[in-house]
PDB file of N, CA and C in Angstrom:
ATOM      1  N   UNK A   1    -161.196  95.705 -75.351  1.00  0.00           N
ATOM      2  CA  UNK A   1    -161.700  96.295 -74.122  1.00  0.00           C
ATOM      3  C   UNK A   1    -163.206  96.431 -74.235  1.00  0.00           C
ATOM      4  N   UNK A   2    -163.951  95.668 -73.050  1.00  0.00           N
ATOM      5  CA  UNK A   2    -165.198  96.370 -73.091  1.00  0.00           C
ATOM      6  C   UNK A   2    -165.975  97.425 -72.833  1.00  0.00           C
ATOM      7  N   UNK A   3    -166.669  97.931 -73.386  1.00  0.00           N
ATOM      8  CA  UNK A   3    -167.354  99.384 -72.679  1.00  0.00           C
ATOM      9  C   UNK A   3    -168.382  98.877 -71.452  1.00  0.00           C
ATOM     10  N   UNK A   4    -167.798  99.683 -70.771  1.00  0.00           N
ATOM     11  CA  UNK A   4    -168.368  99.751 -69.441  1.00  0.00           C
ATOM     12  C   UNK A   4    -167.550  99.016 -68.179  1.00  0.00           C
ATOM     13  N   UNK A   5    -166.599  98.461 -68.885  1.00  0.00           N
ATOM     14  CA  UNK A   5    -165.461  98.483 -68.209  1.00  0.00           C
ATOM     15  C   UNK A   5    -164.172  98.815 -68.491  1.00  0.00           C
ATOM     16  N   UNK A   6    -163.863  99.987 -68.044  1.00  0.00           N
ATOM     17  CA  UNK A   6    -162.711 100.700 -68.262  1.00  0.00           C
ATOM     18  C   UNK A   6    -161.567 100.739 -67.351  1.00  0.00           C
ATOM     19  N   UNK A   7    -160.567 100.617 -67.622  1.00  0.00           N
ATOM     20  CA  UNK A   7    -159.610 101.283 -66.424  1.00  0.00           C
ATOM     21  C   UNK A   7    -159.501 102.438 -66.528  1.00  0.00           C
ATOM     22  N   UNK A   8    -158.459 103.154 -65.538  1.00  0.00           N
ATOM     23  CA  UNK A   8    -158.549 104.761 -65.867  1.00  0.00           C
ATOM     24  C   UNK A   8    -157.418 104.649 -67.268  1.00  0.00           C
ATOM     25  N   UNK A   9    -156.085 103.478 -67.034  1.00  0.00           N
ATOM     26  CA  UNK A   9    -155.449 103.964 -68.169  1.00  0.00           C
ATOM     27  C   UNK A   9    -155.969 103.516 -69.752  1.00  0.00           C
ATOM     28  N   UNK A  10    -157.400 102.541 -69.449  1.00  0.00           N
ATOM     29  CA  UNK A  10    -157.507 102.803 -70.882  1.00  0.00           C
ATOM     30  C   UNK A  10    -158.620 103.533 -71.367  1.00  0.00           C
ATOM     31  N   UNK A  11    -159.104 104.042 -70.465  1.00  0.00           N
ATOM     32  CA  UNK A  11    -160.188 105.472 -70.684  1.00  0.00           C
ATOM     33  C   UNK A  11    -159.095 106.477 -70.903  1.00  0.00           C
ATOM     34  N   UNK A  12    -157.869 106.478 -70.600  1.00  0.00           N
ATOM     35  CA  UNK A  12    -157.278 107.697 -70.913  1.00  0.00           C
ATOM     36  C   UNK A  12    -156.686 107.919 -72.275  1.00  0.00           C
ATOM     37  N   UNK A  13    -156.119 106.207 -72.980  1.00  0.00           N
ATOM     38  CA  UNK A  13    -155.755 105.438 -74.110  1.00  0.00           C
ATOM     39  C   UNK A  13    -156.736 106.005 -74.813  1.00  0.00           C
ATOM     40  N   UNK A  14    -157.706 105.612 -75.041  1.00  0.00           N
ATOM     41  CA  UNK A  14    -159.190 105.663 -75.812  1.00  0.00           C
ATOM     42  C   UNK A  14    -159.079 107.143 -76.121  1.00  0.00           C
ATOM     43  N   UNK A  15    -159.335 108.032 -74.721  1.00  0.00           N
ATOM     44  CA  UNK A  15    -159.886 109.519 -75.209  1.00  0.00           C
ATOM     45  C   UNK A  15    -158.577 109.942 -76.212  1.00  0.00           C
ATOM     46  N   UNK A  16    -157.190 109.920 -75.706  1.00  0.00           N
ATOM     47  CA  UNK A  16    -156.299 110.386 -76.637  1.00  0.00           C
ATOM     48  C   UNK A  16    -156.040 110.212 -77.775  1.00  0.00           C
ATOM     49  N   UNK A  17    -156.850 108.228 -78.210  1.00  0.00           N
ATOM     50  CA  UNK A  17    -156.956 108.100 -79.501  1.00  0.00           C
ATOM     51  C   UNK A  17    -157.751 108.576 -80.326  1.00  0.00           C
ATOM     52  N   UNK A  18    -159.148 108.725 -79.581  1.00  0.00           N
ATOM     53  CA  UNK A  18    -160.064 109.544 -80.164  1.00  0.00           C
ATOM     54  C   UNK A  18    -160.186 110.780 -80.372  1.00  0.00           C
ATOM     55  N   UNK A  19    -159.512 111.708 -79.682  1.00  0.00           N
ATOM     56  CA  UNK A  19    -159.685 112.795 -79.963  1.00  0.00           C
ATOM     57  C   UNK A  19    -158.384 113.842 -80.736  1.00  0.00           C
ATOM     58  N   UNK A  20    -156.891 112.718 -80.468  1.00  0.00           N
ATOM     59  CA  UNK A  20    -156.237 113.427 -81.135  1.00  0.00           C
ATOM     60  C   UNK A  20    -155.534 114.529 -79.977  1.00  0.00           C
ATOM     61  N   UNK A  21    -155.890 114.503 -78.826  1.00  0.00           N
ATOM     62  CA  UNK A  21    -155.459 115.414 -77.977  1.00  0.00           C
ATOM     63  C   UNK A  21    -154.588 114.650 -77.013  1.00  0.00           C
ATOM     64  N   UNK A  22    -154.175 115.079 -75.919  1.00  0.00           N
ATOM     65  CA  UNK A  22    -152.690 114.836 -75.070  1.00  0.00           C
ATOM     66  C   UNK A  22    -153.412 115.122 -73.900  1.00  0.00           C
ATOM     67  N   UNK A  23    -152.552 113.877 -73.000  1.00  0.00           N
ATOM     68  CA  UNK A  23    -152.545 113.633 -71.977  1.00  0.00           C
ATOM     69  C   UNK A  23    -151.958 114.357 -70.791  1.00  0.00           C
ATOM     70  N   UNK A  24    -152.330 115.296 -69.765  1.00  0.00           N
ATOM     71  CA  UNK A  24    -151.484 116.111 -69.246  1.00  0.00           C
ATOM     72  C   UNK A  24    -152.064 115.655 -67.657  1.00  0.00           C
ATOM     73  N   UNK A  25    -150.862 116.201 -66.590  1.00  0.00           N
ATOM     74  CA  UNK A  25    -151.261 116.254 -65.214  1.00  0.00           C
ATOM     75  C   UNK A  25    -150.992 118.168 -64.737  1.00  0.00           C
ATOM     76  N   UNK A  26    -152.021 118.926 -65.110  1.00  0.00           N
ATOM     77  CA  UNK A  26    -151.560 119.968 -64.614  1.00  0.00           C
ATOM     78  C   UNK A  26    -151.747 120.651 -62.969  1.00  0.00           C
ATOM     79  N   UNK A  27    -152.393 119.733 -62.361  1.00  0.00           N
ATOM     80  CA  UNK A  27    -152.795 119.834 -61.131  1.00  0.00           C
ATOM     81  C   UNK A  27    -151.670 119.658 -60.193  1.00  0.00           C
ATOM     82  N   UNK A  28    -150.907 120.377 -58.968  1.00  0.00           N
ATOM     83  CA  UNK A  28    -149.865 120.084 -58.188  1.00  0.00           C
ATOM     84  C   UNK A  28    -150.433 120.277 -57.006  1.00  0.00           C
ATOM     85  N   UNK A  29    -151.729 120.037 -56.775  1.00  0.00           N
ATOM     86  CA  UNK A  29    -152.083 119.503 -55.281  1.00  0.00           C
ATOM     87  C   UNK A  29    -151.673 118.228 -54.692  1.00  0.00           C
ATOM     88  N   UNK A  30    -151.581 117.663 -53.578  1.00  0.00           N
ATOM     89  CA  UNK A  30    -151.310 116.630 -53.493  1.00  0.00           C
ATOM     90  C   UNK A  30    -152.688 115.902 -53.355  1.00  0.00           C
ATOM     91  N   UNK A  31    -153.523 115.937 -53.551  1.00  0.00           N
ATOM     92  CA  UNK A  31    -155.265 115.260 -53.504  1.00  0.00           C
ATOM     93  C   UNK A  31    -155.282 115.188 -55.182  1.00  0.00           C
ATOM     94  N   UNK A  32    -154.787 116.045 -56.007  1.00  0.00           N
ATOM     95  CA  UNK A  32    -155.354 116.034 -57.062  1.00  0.00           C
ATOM     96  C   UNK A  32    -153.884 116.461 -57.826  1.00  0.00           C
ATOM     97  N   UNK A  33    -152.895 115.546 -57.879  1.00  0.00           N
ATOM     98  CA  UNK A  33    -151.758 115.680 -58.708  1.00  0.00           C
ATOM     99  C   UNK A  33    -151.870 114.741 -59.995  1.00  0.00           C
ATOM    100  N   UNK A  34    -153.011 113.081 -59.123  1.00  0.00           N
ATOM    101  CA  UNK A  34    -153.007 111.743 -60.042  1.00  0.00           C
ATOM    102  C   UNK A  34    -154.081 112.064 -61.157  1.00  0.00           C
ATOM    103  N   UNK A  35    -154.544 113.829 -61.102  1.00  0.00           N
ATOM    104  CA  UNK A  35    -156.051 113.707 -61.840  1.00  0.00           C
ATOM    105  C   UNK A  35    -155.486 114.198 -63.208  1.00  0.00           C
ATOM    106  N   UNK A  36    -155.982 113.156 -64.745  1.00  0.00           N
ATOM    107  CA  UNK A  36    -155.319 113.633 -65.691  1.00  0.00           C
ATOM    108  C   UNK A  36    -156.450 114.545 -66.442  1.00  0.00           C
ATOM    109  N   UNK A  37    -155.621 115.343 -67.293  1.00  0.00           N
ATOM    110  CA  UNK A  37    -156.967 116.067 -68.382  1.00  0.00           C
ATOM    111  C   UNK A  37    -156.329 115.657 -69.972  1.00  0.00           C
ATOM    112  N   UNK A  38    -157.428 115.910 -70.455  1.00  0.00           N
ATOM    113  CA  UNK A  38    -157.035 115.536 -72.217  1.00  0.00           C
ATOM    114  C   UNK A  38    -157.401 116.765 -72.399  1.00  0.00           C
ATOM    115  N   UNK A  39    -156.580 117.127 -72.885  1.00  0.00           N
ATOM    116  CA  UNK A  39    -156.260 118.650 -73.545  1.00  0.00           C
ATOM    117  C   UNK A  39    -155.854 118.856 -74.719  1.00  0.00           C
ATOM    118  N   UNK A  40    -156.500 119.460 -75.751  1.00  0.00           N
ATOM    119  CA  UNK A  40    -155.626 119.882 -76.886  1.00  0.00           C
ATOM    120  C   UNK A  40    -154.526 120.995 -76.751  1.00  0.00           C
ATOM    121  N   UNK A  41    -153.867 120.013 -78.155  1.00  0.00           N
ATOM    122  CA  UNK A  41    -152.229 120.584 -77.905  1.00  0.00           C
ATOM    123  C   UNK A  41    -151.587 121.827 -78.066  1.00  0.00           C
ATOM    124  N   UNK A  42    -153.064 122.352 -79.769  1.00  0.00           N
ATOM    125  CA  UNK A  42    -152.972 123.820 -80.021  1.00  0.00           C
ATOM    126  C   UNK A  42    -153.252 124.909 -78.980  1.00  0.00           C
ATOM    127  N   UNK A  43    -154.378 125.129 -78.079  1.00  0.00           N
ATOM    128  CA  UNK A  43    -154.358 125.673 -77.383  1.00  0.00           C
ATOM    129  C   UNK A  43    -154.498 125.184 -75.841  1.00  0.00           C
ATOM    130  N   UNK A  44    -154.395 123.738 -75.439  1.00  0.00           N
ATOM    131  CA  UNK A  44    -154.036 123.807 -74.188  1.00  0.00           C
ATOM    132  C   UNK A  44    -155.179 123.648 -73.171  1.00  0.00           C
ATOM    133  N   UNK A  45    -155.826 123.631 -74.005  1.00  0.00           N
ATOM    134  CA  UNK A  45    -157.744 123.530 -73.372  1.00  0.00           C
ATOM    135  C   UNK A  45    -157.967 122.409 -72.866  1.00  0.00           C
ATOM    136  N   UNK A  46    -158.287 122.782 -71.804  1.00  0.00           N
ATOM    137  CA  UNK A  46    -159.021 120.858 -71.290  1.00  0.00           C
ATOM    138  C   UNK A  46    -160.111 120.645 -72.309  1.00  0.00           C
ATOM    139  N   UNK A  47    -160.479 119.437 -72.543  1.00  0.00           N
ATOM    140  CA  UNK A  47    -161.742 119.112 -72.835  1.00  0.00           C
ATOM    141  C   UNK A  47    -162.153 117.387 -72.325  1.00  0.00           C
ATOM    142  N   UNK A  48    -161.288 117.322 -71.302  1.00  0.00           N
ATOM    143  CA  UNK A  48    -162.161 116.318 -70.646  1.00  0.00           C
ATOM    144  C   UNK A  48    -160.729 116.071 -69.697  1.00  0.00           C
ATOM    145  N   UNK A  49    -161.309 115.468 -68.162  1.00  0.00           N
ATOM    146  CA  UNK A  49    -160.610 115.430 -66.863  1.00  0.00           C
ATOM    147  C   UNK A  49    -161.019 113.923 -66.244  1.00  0.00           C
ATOM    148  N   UNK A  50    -160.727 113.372 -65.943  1.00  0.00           N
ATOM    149  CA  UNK A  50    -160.432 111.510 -65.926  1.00  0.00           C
ATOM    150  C   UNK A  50    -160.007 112.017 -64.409  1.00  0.00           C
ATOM    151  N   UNK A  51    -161.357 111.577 -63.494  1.00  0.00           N
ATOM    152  CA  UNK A  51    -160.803 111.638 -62.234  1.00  0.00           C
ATOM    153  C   UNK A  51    -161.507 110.016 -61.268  1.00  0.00           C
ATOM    154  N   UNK A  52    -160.925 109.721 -59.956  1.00  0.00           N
ATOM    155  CA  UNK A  52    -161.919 108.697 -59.319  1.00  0.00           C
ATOM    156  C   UNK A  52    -162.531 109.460 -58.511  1.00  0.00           C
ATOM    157  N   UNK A  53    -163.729 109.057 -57.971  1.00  0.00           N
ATOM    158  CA  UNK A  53    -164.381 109.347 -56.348  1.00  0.00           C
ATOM    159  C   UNK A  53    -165.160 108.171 -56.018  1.00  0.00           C
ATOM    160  N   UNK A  54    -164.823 107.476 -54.237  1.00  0.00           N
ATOM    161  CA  UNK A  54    -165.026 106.920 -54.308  1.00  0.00           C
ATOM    162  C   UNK A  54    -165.144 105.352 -54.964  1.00  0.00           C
ATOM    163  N   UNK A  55    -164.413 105.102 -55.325  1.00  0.00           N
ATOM    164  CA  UNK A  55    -163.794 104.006 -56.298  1.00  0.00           C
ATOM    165  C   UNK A  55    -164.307 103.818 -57.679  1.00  0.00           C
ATOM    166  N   UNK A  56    -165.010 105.034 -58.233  1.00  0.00           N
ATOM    167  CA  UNK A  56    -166.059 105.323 -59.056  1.00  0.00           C
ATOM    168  C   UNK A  56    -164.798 106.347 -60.002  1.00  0.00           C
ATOM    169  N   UNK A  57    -164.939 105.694 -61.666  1.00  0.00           N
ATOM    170  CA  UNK A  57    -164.063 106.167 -62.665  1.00  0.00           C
ATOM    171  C   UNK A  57    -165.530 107.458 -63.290  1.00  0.00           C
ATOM    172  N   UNK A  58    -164.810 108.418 -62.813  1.00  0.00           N
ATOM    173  CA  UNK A  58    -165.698 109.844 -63.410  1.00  0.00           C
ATOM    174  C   UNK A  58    -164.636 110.412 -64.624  1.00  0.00           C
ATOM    175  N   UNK A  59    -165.506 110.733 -65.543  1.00  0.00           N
ATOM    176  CA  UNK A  59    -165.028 111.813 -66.535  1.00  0.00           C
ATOM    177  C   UNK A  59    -165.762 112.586 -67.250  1.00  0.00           C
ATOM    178  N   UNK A  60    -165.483 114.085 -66.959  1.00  0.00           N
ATOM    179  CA  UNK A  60    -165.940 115.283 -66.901  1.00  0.00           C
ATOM    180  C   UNK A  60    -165.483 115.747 -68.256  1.00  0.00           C
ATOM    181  N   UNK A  61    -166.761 116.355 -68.941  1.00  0.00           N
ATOM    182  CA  UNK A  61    -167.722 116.965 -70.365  1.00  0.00           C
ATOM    183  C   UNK A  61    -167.902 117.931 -70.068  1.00  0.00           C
ATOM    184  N   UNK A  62    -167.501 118.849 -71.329  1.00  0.00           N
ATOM    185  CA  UNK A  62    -168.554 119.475 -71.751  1.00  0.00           C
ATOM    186  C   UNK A  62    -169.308 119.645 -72.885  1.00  0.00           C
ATOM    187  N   UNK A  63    -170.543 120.276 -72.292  1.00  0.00           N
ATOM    188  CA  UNK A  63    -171.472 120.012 -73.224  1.00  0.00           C
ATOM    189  C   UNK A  63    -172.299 121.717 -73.791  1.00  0.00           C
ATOM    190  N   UNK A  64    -173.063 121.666 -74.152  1.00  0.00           N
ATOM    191  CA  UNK A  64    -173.994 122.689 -73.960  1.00  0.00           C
ATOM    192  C   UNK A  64    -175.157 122.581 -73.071  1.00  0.00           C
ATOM    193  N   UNK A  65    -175.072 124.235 -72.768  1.00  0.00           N
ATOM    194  CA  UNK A  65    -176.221 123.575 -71.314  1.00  0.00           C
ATOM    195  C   UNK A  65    -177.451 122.521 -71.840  1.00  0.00           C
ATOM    196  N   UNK A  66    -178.070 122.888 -72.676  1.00  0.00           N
ATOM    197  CA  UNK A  66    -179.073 121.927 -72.465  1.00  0.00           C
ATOM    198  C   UNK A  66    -178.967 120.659 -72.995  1.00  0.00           C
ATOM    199  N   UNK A  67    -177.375 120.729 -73.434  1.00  0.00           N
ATOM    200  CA  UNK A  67    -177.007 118.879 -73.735  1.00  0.00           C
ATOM    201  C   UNK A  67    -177.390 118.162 -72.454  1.00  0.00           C
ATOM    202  N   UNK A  68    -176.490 119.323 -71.200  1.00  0.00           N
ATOM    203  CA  UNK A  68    -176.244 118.690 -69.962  1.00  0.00           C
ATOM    204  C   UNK A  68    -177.783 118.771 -68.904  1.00  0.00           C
ATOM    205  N   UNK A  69    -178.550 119.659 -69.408  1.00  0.00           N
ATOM    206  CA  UNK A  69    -179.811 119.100 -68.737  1.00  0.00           C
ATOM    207  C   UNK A  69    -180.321 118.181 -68.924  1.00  0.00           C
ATOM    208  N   UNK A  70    -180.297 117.713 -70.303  1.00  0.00           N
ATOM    209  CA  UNK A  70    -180.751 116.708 -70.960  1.00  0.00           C
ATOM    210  C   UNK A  70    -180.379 115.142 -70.303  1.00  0.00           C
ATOM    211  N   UNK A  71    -179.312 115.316 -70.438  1.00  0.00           N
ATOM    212  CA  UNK A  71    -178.498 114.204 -70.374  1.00  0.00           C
ATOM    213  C   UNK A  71    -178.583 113.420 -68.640  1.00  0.00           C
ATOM    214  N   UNK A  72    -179.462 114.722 -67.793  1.00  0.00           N
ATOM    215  CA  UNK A  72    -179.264 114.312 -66.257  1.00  0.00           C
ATOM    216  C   UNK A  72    -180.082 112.959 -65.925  1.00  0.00           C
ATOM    217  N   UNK A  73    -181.159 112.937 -66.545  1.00  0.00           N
ATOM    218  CA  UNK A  73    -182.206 111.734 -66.726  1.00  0.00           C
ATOM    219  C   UNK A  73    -181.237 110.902 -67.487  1.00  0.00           C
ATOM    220  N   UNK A  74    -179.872 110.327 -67.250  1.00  0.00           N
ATOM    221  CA  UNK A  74    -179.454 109.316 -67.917  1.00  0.00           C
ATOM    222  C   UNK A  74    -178.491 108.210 -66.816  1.00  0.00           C
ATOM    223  N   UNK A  75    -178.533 107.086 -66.832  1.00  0.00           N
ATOM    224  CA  UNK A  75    -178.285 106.991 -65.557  1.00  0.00           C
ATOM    225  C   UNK A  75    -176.511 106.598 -65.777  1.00  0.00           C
ATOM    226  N   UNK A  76    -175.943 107.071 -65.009  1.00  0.00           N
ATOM    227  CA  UNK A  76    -174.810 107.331 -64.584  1.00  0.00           C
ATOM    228  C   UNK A  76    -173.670 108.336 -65.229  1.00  0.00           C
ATOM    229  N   UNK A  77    -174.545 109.676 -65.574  1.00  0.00           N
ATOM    230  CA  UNK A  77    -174.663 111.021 -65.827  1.00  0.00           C
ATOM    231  C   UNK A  77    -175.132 111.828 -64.539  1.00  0.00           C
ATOM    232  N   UNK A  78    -174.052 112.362 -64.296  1.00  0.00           N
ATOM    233  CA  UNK A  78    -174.445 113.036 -62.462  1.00  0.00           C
ATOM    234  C   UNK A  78    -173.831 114.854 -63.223  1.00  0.00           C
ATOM    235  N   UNK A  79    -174.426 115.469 -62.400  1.00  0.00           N
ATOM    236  CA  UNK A  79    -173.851 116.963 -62.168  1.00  0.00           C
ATOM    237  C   UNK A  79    -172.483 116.485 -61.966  1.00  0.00           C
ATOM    238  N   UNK A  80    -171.296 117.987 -63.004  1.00  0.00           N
ATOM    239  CA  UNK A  80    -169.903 117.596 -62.972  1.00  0.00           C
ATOM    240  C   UNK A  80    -169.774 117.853 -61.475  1.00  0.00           C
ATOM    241  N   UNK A  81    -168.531 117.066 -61.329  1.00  0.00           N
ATOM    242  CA  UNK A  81    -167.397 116.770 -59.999  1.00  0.00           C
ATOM    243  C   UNK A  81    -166.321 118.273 -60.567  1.00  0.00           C
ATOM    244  N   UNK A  82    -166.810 118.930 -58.882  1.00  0.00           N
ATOM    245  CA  UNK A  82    -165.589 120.232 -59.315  1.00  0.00           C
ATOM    246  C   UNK A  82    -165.571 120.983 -60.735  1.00  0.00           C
ATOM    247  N   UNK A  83    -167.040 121.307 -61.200  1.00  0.00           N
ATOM    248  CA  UNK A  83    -167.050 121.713 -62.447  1.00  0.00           C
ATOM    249  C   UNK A  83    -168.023 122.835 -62.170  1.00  0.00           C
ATOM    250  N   UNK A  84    -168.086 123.434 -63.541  1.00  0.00           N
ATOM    251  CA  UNK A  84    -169.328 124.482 -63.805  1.00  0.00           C
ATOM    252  C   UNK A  84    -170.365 123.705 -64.152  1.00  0.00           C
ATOM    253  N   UNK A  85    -171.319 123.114 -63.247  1.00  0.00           N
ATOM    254  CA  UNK A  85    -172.754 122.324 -63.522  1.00  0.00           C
ATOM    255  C   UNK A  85    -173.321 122.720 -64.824  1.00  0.00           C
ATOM    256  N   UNK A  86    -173.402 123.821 -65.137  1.00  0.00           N
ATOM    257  CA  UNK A  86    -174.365 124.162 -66.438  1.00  0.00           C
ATOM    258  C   UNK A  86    -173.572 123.698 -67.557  1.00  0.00           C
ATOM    259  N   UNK A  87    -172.110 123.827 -67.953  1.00  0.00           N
ATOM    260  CA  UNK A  87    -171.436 123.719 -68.853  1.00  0.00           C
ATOM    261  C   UNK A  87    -170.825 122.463 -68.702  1.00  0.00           C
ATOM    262  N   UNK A  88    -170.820 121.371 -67.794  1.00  0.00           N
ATOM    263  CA  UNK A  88    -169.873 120.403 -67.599  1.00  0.00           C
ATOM    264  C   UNK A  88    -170.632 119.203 -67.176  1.00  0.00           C
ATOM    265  N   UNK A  89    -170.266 118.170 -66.990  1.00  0.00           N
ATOM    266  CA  UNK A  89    -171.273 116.822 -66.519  1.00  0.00           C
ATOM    267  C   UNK A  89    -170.457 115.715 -66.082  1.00  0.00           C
ATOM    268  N   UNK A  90    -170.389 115.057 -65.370  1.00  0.00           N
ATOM    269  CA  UNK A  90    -169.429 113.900 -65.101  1.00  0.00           C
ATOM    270  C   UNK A  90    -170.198 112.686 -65.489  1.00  0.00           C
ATOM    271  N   UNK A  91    -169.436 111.585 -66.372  1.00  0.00           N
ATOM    272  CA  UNK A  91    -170.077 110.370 -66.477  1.00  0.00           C
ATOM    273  C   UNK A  91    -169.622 109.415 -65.194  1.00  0.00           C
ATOM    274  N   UNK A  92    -169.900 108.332 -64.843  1.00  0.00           N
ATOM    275  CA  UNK A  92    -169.727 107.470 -64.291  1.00  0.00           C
ATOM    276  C   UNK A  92    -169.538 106.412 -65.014  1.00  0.00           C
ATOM    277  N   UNK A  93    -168.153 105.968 -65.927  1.00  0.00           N
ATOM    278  CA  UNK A  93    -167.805 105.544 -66.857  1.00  0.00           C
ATOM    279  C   UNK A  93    -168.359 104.107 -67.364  1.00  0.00           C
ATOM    280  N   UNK A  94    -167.786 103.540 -65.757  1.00  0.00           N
ATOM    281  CA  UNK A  94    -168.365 101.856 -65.565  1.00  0.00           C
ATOM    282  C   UNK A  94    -169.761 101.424 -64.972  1.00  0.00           C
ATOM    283  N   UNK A  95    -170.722 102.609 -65.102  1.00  0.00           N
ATOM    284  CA  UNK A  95    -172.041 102.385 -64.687  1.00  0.00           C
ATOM    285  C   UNK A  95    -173.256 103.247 -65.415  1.00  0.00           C
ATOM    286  N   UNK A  96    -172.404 103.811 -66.577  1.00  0.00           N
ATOM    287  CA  UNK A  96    -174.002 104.387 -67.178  1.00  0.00           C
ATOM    288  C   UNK A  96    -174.292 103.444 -68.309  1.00  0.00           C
ATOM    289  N   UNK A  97    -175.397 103.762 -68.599  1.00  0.00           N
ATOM    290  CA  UNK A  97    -176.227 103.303 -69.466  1.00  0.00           C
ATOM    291  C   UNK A  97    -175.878 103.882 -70.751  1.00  0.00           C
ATOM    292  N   UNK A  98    -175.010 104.733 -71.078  1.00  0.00           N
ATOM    293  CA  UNK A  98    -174.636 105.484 -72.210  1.00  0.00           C
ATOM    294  C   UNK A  98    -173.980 104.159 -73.301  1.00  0.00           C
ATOM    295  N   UNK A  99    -174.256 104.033 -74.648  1.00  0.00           N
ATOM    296  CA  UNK A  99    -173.770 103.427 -75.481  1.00  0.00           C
ATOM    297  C   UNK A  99    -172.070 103.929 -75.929  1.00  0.00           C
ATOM    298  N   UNK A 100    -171.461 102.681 -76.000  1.00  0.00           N
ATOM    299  CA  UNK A 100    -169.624 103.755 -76.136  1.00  0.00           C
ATOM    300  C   UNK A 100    -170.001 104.496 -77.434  1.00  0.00           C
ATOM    301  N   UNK A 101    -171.285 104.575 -78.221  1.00  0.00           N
ATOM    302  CA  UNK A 101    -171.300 105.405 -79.831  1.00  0.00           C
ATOM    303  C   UNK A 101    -171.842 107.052 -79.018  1.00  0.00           C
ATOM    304  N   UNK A 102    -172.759 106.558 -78.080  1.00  0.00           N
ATOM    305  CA  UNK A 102    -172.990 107.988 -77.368  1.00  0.00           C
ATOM    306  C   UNK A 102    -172.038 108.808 -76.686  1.00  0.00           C
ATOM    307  N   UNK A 103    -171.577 107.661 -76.167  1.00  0.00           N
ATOM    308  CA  UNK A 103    -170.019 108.281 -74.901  1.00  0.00           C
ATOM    309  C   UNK A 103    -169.062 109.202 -76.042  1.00  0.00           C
ATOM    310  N   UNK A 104    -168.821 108.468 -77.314  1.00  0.00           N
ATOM    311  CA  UNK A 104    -167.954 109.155 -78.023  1.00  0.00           C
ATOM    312  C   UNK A 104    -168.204 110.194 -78.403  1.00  0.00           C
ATOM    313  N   UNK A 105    -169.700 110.337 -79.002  1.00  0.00           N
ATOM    314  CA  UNK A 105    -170.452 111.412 -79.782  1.00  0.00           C
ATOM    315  C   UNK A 105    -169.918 112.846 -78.406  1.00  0.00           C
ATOM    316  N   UNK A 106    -170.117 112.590 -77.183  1.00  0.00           N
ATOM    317  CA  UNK A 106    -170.243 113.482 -76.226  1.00  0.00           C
ATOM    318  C   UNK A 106    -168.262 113.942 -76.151  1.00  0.00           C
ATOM    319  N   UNK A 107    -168.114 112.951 -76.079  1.00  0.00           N
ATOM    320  CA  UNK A 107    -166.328 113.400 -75.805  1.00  0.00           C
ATOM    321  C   UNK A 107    -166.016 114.312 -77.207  1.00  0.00           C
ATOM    322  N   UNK A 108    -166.615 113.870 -78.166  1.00  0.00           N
ATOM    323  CA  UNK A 108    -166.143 114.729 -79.654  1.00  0.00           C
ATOM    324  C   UNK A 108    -166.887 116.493 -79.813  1.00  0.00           C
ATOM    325  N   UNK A 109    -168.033 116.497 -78.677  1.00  0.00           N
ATOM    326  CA  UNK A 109    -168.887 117.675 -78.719  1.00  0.00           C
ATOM    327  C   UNK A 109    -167.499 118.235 -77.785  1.00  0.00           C
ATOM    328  N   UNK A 110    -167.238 117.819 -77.061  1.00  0.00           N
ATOM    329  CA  UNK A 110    -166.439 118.175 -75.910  1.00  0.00           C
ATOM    330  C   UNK A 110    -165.311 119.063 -76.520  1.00  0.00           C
ATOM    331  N   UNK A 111    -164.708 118.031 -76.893  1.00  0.00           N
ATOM    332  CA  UNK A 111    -163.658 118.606 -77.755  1.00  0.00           C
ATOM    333  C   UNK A 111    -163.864 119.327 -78.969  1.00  0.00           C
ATOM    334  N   UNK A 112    -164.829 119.710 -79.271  1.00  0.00           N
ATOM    335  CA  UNK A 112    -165.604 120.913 -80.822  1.00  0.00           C
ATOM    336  C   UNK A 112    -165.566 121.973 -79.620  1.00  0.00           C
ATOM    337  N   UNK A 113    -166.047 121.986 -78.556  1.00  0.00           N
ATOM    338  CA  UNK A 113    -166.424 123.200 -77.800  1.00  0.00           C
ATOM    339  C   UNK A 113    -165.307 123.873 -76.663  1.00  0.00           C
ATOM    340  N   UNK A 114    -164.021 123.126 -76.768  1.00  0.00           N
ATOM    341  CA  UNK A 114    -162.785 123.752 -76.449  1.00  0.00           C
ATOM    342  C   UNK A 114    -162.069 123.916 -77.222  1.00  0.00           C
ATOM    343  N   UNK A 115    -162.097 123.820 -78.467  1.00  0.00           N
ATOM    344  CA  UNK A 115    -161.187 124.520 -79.516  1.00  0.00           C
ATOM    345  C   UNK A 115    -160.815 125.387 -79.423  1.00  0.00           C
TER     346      UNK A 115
END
């Protein structure tokens, strides 16, 4: 698979391999039933949410705030979708400029900071 082109199911493949955490749908809206989160298993914590908008594959971080200020000057790094802006960030999976060694580094902070 290449980076920067993902599907959602193998951005979802990837994060679960990488992080060791589980795949859940806890959402029972009907707008937002298809939206998955990777959650660890011990306590149940999201630490990252795999959603579309717009035909655009987003997945929502967290970071520390000033990871996520940081990170806004990056291009296809937007303020999170349906998140706490200071604590959260959405990538734009198939259009940033992020290296998959960076993308990972960020999904692994992610998951250190919902433990």
């Amino acid at each position: 698979m290449a980076f920067g082109n993902f599907t959602k199911r193998e951005l979802l493949d990837w994060l679960v391999d990488l992080t060791g955490a589980e795949e859940a749908y806890p959402f029972t809206r009907e707008k937002s039933k298809d939206t998955p989160v990777i959650r660890h298993r011990r306590n149940q914590k999201m630490l990252a949410l795999v959603t579309q908008k717009d035909g655009k594959l987003l997945l929502n971080l967290k970071l520390q705030p000033e990871q996520v200020e940081m990170m806004m000057d990056t291009k296809g790094v937007i303020p999170a979708y349906h998140m706490n802006k200071k604590h959260w960030l959405s990538v734009l999976v198939n259009e940033t400029e992020l290296s998959e060694p960076e993308l990972e580094a960020m999904v692994l902070e992610s998951s250190r900071l919902t433990r």
